[in-house]
Protein backbone atom coordinates (compact mmCIF):
# COMPACT_ATOMS: atom_id res chain seq x y z
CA UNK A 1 -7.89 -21.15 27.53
CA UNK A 2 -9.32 -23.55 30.05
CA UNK A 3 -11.99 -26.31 29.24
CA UNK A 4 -14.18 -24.44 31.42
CA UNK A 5 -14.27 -21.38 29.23
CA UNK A 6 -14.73 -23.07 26.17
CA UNK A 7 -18.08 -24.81 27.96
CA UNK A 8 -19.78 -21.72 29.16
CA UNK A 9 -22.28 -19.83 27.26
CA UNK A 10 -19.93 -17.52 26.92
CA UNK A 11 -16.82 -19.23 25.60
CA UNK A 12 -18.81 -20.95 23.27
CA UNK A 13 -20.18 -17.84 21.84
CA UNK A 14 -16.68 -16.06 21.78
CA UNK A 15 -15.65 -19.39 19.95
CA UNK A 16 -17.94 -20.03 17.42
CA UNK A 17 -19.30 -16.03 16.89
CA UNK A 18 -16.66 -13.97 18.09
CA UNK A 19 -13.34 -15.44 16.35
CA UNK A 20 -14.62 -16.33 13.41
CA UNK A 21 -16.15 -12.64 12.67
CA UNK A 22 -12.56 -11.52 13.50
CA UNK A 23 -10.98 -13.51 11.26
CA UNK A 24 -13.25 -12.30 8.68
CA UNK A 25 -12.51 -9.23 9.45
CA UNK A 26 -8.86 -8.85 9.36
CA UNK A 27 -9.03 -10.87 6.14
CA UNK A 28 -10.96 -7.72 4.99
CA UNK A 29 -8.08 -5.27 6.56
CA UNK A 30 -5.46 -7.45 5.07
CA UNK A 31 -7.28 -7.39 1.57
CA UNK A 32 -7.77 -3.48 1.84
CA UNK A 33 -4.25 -2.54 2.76
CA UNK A 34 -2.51 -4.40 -0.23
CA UNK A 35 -4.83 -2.71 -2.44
CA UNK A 36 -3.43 0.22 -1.07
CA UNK A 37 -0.19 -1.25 -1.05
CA UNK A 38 -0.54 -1.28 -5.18
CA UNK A 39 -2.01 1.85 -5.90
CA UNK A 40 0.66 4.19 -4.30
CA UNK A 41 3.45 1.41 -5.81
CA UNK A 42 1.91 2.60 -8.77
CA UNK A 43 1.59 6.45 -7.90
CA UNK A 44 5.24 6.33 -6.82
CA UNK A 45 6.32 4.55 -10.41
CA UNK A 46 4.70 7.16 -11.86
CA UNK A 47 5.99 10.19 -9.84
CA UNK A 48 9.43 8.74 -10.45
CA UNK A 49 8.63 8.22 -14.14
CA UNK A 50 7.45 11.93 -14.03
CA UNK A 51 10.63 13.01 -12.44
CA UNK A 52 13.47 11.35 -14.68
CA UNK A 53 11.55 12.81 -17.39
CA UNK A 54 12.04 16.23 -15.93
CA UNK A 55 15.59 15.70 -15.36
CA UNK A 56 16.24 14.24 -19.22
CA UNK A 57 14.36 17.23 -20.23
CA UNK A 58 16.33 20.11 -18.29
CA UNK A 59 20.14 18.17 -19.02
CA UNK A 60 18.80 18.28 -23.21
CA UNK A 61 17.12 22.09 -22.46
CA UNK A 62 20.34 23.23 -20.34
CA UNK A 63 23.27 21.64 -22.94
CA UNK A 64 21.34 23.26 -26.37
CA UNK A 65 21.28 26.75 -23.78
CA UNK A 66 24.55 26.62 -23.34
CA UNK A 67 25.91 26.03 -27.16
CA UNK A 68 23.64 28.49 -28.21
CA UNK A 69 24.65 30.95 -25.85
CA UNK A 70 28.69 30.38 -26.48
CA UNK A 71 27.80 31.04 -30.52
């Protein structure tokens, strides 16, 4: 960026208005996305919680089947 810029009505605007908003602005994005981030960590912690459960379940269900079907 030249001086020049920076001394125009322009450049100063885009310097003291326009960067400082954008800043702002992907602090926001950044903010929003690990919040995001977090809730489907959590989602997928539970799915997977939900899903080893399942599995337990079905091996305990499938092995008391199968001994009470060779009686």
């Amino acid at each position: 960026m030249t001086s020049e810029f920076a001394k125009s009505q322009i450049g100063k605007k885009f310097l003291t208005n326009d960067i400082p908003q954008l800043v702002v602005a992907l602090n926001k994005l950044t903010e929003a996305m690990n919040e995001s981030n977090k809730i489907e960590e959590k989602k997928l912690l539970i799915e997977q919680k939900r899903y080893l459960n399942e599995t337990k379940n079905a091996r305990t269900t499938g092995s008391s089947e199968d001994s009470t079907v060779a009686e």
